[in-house]
N, C-alpha and C. Protein backbone atom coordinates (compact mmCIF):
# COMPACT_ATOMS: atom_id res chain seq x y z
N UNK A 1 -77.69 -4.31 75.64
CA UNK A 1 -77.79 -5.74 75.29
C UNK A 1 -76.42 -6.22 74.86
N UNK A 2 -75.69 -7.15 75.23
CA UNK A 2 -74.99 -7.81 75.47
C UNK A 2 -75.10 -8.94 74.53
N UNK A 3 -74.19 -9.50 73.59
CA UNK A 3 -74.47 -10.65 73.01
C UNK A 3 -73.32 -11.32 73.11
N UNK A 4 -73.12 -12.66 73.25
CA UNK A 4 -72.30 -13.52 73.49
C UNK A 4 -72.45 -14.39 71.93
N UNK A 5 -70.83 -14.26 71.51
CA UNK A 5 -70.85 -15.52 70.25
C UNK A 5 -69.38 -15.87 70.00
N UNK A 6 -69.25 -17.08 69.81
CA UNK A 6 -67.85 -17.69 69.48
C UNK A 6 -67.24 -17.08 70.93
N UNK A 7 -68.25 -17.02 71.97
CA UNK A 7 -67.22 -16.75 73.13
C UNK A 7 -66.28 -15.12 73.46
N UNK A 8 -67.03 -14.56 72.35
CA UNK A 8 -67.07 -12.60 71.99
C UNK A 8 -68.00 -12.59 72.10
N UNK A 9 -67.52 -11.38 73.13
CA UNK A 9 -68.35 -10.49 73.31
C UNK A 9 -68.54 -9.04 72.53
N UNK A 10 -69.66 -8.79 72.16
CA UNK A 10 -70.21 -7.83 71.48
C UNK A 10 -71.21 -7.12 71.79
N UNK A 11 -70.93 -5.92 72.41
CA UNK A 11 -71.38 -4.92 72.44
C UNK A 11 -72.56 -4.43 71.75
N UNK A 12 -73.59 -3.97 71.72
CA UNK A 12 -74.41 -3.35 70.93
C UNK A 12 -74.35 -1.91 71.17
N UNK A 13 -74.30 -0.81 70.27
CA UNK A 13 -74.21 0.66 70.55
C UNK A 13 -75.16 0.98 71.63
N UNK A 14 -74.71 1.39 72.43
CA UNK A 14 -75.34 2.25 73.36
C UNK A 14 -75.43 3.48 73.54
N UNK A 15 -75.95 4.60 73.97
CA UNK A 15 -75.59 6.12 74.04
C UNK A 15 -74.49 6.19 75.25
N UNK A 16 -73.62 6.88 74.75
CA UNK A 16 -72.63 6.72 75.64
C UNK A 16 -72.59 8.71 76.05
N UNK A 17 -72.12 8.58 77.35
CA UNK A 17 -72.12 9.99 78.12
C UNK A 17 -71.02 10.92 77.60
N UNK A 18 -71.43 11.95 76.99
CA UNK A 18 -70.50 13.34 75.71
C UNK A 18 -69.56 13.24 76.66
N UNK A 19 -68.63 12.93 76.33
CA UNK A 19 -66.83 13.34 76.91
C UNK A 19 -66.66 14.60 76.43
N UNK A 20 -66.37 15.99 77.96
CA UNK A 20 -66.02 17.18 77.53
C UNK A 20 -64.80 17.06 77.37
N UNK A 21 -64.39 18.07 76.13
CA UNK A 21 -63.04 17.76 75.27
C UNK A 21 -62.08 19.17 76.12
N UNK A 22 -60.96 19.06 76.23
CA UNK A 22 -60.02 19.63 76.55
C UNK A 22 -60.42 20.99 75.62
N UNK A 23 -60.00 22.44 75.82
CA UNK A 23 -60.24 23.31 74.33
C UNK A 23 -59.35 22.99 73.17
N UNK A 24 -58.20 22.68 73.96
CA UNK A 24 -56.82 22.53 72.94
C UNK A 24 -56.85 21.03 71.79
N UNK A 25 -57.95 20.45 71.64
CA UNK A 25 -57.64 19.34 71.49
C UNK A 25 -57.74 19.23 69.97
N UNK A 26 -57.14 19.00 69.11
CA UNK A 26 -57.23 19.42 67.40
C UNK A 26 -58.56 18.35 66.85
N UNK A 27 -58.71 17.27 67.27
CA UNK A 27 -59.63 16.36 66.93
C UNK A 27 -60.55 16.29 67.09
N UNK A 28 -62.49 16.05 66.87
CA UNK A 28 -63.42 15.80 66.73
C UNK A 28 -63.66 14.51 67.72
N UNK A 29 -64.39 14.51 68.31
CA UNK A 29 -64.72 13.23 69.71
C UNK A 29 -65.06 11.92 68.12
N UNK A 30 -65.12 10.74 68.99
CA UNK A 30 -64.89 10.02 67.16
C UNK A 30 -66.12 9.40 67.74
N UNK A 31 -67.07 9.31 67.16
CA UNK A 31 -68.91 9.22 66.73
C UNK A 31 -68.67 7.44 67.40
N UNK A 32 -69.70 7.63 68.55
CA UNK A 32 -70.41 6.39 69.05
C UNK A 32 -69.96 4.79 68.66
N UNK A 33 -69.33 3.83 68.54
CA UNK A 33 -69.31 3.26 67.90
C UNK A 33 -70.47 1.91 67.84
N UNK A 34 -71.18 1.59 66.21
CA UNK A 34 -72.54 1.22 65.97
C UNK A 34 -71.90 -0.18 65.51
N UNK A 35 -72.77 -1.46 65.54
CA UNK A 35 -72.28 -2.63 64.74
C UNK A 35 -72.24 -2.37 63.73
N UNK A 36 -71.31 -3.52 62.85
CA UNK A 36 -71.56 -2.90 61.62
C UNK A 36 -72.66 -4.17 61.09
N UNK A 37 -73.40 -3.46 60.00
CA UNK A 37 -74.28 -4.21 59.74
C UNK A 37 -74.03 -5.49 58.86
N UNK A 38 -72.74 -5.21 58.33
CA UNK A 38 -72.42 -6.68 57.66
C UNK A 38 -72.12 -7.87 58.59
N UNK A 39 -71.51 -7.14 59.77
CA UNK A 39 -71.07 -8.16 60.87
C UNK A 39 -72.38 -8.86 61.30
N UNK A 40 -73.39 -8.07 61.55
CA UNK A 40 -74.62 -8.15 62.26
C UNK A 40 -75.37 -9.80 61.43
N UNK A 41 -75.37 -9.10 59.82
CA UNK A 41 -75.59 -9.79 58.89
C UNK A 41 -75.37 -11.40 58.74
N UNK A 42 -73.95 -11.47 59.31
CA UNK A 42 -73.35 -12.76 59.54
C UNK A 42 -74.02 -13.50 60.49
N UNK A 43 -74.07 -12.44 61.40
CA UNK A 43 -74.37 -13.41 62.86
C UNK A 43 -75.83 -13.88 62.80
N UNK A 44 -76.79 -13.39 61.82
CA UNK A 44 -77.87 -13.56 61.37
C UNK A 44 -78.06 -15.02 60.60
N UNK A 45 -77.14 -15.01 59.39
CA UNK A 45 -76.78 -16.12 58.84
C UNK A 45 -76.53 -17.08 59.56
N UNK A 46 -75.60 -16.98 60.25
CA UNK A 46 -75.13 -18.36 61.49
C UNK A 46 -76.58 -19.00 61.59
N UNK A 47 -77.26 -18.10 62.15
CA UNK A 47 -78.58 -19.27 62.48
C UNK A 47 -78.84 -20.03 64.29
N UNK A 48 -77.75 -19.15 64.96
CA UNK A 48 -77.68 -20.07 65.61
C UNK A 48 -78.39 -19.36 66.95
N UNK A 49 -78.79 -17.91 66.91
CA UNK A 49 -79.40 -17.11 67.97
C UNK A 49 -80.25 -17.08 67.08
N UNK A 50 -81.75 -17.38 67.63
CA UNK A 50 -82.61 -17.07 66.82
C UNK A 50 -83.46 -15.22 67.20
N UNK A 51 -82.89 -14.78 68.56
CA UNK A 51 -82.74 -14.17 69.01
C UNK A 51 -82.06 -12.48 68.65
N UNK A 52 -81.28 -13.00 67.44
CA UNK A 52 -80.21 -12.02 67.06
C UNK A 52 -81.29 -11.30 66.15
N UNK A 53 -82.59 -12.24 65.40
CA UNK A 53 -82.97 -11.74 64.60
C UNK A 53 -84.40 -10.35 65.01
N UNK A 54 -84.32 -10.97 66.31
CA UNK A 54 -85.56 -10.04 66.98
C UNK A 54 -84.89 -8.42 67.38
N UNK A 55 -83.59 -8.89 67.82
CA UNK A 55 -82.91 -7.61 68.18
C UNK A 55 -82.57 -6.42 66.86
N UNK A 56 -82.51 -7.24 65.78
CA UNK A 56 -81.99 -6.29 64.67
C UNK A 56 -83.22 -5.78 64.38
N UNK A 57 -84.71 -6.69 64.72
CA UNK A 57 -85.30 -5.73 63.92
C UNK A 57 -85.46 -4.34 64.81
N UNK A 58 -85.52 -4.92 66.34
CA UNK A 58 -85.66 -3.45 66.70
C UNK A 58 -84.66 -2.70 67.11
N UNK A 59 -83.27 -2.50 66.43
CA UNK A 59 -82.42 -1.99 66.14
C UNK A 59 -83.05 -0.91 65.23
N UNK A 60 -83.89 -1.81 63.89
CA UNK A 60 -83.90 -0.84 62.56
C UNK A 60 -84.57 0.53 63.00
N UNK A 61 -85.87 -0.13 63.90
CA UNK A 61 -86.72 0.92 64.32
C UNK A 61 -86.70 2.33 64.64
């Protein structure tokens, strides 16, 4: 799901496909990236997708 606001685009976490890591590689693959929920929060407030609010709930789920 795809959300469009202020003309950004925003992503919603998706499962994204395990990138096999090189052996040599000193770093940890860096964890999925999730909205953050304060951002989410905002866009809630706006008021202006009434839409945003159906998606979060079944986000929580």
């Amino acid at each position: 799901v795809t959300i469009f606001y202020k003309r950004k685009k925003i992503p919603f976490a998706k499962p994204e496909p395990e990138k096999k890591l090189p052996v040599n590689t000193p770093f940890p693959p860096s964890p999925p990236k999730k909205m953050d929920l304060r951002v989410l929060g905002s866009l809630l407030n706006a008021k202006k997708m009434p839409q945003l609010h159906q998606i979060a709930m079944m986000a929580k789920r």
